[in-house]
Protein backbone atom coordinates (compact mmCIF):
# COMPACT_ATOMS: atom_id res chain seq x y z
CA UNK A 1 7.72 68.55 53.22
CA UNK A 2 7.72 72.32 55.43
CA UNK A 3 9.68 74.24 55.37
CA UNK A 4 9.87 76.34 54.39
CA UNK A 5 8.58 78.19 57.35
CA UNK A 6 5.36 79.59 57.36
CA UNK A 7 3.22 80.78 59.90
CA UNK A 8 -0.07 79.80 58.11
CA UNK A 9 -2.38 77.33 60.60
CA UNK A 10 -4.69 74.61 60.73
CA UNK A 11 -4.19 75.30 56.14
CA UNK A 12 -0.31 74.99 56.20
CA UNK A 13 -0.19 72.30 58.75
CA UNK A 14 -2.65 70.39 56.87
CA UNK A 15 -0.36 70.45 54.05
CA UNK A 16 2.73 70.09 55.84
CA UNK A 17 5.19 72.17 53.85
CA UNK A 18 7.74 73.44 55.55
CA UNK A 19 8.93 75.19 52.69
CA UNK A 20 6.01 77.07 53.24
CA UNK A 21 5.19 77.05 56.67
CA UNK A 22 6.29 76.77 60.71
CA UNK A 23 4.75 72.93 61.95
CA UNK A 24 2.91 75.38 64.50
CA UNK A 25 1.55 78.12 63.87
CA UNK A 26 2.11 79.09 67.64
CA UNK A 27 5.50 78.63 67.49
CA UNK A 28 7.26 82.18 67.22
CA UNK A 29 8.89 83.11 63.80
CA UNK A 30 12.59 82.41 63.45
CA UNK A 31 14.15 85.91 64.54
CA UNK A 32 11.26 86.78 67.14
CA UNK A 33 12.59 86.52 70.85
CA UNK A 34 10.26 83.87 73.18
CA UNK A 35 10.90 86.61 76.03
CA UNK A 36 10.02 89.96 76.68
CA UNK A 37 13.25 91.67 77.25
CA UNK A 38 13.82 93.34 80.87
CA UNK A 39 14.50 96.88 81.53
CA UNK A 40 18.17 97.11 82.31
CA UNK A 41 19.00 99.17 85.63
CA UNK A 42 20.11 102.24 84.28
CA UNK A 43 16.41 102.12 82.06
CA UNK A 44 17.55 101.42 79.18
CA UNK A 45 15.58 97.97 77.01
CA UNK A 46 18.30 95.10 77.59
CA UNK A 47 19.43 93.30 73.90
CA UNK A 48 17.67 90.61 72.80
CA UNK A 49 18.48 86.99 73.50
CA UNK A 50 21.53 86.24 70.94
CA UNK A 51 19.85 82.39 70.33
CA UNK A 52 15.89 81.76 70.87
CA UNK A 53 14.89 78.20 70.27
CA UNK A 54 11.50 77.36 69.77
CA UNK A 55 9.25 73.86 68.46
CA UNK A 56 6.84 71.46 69.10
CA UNK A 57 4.86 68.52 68.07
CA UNK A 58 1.66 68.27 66.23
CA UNK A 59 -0.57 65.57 65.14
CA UNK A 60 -2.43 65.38 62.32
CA UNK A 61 -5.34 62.95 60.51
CA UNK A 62 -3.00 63.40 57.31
CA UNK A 63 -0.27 64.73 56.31
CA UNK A 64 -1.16 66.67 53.10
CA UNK A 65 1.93 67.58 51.24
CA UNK A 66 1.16 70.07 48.52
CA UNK A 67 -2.35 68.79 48.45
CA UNK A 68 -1.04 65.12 48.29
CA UNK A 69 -1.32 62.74 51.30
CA UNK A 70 2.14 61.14 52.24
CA UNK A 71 0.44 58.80 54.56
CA UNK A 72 -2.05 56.88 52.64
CA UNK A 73 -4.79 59.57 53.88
CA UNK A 74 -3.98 58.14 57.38
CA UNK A 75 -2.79 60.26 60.68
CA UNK A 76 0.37 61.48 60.85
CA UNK A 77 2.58 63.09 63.72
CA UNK A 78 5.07 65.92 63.32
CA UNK A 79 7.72 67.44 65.19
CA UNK A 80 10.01 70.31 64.64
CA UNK A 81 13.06 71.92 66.71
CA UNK A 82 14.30 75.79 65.89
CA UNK A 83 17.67 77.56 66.22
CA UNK A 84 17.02 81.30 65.11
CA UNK A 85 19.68 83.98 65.95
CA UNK A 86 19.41 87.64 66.37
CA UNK A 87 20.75 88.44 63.28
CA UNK A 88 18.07 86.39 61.50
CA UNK A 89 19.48 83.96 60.45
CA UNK A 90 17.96 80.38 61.28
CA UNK A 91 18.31 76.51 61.77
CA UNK A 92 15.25 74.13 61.87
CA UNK A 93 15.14 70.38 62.11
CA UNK A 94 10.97 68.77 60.89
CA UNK A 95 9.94 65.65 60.78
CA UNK A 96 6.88 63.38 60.29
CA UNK A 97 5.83 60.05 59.65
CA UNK A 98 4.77 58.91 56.42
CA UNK A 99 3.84 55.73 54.63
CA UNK A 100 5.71 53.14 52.87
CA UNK A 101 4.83 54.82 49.25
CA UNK A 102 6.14 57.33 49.77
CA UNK A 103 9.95 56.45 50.54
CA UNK A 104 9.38 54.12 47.09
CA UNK A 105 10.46 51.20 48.85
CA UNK A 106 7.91 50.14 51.40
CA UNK A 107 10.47 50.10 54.52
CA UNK A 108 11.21 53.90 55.41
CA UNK A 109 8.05 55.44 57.28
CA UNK A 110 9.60 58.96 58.41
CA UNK A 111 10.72 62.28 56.49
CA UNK A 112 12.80 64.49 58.11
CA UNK A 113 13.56 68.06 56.86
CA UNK A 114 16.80 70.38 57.57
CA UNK A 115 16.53 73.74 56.76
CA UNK A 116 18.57 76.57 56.79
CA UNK A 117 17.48 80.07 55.99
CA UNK A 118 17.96 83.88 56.50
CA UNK A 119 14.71 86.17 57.48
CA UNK A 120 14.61 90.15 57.66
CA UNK A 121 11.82 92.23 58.18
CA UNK A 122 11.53 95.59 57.24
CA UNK A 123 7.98 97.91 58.25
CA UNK A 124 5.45 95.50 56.65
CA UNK A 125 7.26 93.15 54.80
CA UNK A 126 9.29 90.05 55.58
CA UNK A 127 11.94 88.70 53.17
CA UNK A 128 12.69 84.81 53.56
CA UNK A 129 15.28 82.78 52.00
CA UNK A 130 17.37 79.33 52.54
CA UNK A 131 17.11 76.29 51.28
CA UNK A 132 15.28 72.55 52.40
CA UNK A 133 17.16 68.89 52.23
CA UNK A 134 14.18 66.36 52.32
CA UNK A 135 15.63 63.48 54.08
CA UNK A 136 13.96 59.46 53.53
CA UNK A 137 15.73 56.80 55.99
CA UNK A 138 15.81 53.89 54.62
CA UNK A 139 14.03 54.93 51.56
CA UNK A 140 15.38 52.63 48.72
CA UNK A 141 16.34 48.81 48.67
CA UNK A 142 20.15 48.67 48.36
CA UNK A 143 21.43 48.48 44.49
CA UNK A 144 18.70 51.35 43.86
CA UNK A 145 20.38 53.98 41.12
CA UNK A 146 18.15 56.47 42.37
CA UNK A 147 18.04 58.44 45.52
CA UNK A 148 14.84 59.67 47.61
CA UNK A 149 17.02 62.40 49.52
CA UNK A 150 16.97 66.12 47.75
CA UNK A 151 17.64 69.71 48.42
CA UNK A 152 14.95 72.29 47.54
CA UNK A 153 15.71 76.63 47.95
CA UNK A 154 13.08 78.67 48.53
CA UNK A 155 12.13 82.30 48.55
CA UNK A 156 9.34 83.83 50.11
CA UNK A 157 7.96 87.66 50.79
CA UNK A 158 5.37 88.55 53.12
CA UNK A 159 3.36 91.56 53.61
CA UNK A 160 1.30 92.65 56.82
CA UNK A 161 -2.02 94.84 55.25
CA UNK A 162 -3.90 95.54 58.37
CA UNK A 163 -5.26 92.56 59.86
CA UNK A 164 -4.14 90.36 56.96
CA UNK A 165 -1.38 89.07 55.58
CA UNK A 166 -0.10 88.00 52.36
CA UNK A 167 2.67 85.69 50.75
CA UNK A 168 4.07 84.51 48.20
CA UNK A 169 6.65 81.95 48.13
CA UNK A 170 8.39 79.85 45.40
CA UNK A 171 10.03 76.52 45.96
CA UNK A 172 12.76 75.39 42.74
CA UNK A 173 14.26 72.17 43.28
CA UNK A 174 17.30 71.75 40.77
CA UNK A 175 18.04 68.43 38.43
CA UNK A 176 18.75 65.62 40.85
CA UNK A 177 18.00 61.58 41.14
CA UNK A 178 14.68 62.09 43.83
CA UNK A 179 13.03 63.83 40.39
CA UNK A 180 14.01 61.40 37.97
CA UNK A 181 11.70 59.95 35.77
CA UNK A 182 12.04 56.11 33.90
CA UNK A 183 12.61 56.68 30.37
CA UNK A 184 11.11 53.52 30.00
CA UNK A 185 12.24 50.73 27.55
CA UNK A 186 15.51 52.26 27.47
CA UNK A 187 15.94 51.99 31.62
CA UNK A 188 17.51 55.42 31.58
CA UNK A 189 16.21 57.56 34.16
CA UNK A 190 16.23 61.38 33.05
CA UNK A 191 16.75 63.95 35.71
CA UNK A 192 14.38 66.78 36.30
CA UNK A 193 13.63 69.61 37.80
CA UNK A 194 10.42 71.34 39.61
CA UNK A 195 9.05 74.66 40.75
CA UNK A 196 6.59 75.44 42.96
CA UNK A 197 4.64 78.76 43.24
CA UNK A 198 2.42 79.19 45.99
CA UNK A 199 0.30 82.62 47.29
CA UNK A 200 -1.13 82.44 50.93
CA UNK A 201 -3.70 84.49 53.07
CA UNK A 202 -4.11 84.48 56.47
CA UNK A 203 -5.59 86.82 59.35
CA UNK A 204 -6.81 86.55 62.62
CA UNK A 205 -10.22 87.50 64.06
CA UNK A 206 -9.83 90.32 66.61
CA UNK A 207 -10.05 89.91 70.16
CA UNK A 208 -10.68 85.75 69.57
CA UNK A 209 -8.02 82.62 69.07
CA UNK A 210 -9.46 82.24 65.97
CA UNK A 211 -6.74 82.18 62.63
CA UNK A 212 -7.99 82.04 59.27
CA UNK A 213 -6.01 80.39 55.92
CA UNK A 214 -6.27 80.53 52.68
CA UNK A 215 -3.90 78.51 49.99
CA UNK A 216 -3.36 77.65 46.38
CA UNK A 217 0.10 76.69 44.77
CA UNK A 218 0.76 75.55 41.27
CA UNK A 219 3.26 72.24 40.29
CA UNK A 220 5.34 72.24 37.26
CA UNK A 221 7.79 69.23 36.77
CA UNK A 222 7.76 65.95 38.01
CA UNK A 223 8.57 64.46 41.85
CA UNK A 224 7.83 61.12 43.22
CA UNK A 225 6.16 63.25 45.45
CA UNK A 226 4.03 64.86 43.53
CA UNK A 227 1.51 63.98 40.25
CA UNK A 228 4.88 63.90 37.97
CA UNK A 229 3.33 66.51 35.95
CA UNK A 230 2.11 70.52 36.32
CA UNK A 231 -1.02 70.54 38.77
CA UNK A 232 -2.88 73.19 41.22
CA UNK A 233 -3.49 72.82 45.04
CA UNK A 234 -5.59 74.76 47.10
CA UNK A 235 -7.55 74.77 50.61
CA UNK A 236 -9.04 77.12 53.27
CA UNK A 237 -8.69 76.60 57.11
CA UNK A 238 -9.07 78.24 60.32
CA UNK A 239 -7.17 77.90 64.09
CA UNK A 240 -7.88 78.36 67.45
CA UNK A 241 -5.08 79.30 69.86
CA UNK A 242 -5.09 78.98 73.30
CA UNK A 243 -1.52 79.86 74.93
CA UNK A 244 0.90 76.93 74.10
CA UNK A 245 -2.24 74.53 72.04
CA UNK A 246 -3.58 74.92 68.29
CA UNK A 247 -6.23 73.55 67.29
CA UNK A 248 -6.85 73.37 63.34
CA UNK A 249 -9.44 72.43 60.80
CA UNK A 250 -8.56 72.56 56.95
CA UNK A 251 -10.16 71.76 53.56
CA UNK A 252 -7.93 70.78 51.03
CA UNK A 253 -8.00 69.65 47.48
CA UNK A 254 -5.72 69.72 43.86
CA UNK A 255 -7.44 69.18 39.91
CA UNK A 256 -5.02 66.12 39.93
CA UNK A 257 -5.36 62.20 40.77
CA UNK A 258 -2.78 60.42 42.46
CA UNK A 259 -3.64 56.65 42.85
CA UNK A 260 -2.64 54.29 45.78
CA UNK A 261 -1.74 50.77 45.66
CA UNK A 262 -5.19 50.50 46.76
CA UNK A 263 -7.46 52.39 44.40
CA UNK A 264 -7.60 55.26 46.67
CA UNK A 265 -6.80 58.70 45.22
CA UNK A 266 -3.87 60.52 47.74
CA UNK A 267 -4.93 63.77 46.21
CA UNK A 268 -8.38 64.00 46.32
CA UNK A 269 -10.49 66.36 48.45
CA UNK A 270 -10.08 66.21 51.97
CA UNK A 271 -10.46 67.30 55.80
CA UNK A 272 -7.37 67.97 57.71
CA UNK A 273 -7.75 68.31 61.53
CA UNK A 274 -5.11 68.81 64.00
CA UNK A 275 -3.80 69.90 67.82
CA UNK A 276 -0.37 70.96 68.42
CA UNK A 277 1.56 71.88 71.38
CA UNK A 278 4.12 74.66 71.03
CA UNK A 279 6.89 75.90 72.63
C-alpha cells in the first residue's frame, strides 16, 4: 500500500508503502519543480511552475507490503502518477498488481491507492500529512457484508543531518469493515482499528548513484492485510540511479508468519529486486 510518499529506494519500494514512500525513488518529491527555473529578462529567478507532475512505473520480484508479500512472493508491477502544486499541496494516483488473497475473494488482482496530502519544508525538516484510500476492484463476491476498500491518514517528519536522513512516519487507520475481524460462532464481525509506526534511514554515497535504506515499523491491530495482530518489520537496501532508471536490491523480513493457501509463509525473509523508470 504507498503512500504515503517516501523517497526511500530499492527498501521502500520493496515494501511498497506508499504511505511511506514515492514508487520511485527518482521521482522528484511532491512540491519540488522537474525544471530549473529561467532567469527572467530583467534578471530576476522566474516563479516556479504553479503544477509539476511527475511518475513512473516500476517492477518488482514482490511486492512487500509492510514486510508482507501481496503477491504470493511472486513479481509485481507498479505505477504511480503525481499532481503536486506550488503551495505544497499534492495529488497522487499508485497502483500495483497483487494476488487473488489478497482482495479475499480470488477475482480482484490490482490495488490502487489515492492519496492526498500537504508537504512543507522548513531548513532541515519536512512536515508531511494527508491521508491514503486503498482501493480493491472487484475484491469481494457480491452479498459480502464486508468491504476491502479503506482510508488510512498519515503523518510523517523528516530531517536532513548531513548526508543522511531520517523519518518517522505513523500510519492510523480508523474503525472500518476492511479491519474487521469474525467474531466467530456468533458471525458478527467487530470493527477495528490499526496503527502503524515506522522510523527510516537513508543516505546516499557521495559522488556515486548509489542510495542506501534502512527500515523497521511496528503493527498494532488487525488488517486482512497484515498478521491480524501487533508485529515488527524491518529491511536494509541500497539503489543505483542513473538519470531517469533505479535500480534496487532490498532485504526484508518481520518476527511474524503469515501462511498461504499453499504452505508458504508471505512474511518470511526475503530479497526484493527492482528497476524503475521515472519521470
Amino acid at each position: 500500500m504507498r503512500f504515503s510518499h517516501i523517497n526511500l529506494g530499492a527498501l521502500v519500494l520493496g515494501l511498497a508503502t506508499p504511505a511511506l514512500a514515492d514508487p520511485l525513488p527518482a521521482t522528484p518529491a511532491p512540491g519540488t519543480p522537474t525544471d530549473a527555473a529561467a532567469p527572467a529578462a530583467d534578471g530576476d529567478t522566474a516563479p516556479p511552475k504553479p503544477f509539476t507532475i511527475s511518475g513512473g512505473v516500476t517492477l518488482v520480484s514482490d511486492y512487500r507490503f509492510r514486510g508482507i508479500s501481496q503477491t504470493n512472493l511472486q513479481p509485481a508491477i507498479q505505477g504511480s502518477i503525481t499532481v503536486t502544486h506550488a503551495s505544497g499541496f499534492y495529488a497522487s494516483v499508485w497502483s500495483s498488481s497483487t494476488s487473488g488473497y489478497v482482495t479475499q475473494s480470488g477475482t480482484g488482482s490490482q490495488e490502487i491507492d489515492l492519496i492526498a496530502g500537504f508537504k512543507k519544508t522548513s531548513g532541515g525538516a519536512t512536515f508531511d500529512v494527508g491521508a491514503l484510500y486503498y482501493v480493491y476492484p472487484r475484491s469481494r463476491p457480491a452479498g459480502d457484508r464486508s468491504s476491502a476498500n479503506f482510508i488510512e491518514p498519515y503523518a510523517d517528519l523528516s530531517y536532513i543531518l548531513g548526508p543522511v536522513t531520517a523519518k518517522v512516519t505513523v500510519n492510523y487507520a480508523p474503525k472500518q469493515k476492511a479491519l474487521a475481524l469474525d467474531q466467530g460462532q456468533s458471525g458478527l464481525l467487530r470493527k477495528n482499528d490499526n496503527v502503524y509506526l515506522a522510523g527510516d534511514l537513508s543516505a546516499s554515497i557521495p559522488n556515486t548513484p548509489i542510495g542506501l535504506t534502512a527500515h523497521i515499523g511496528h503493527t498494532w491491530g488487525p488488517s486482512w492485510l497484515s498478521l491480524g495482530k501487533e508485529y515488527t518489520d524491518y529491511g536494509v537496501g541500497a539503489t543505483a540511479t542513473f538519470k531517469q532508471i533505479v535500480l534496487g536490491i532490498s532485504y526484508v523480513d518481520t518476527d511474524g508468519v503469515f501462511t498461504l493457501a499453499n504452505g508458504k509463509n508471505a512474511a518470511r525473509a526475503g530479497v526484493v529486486a527492482s528497476i524503475g523508470l521515472s519521470f
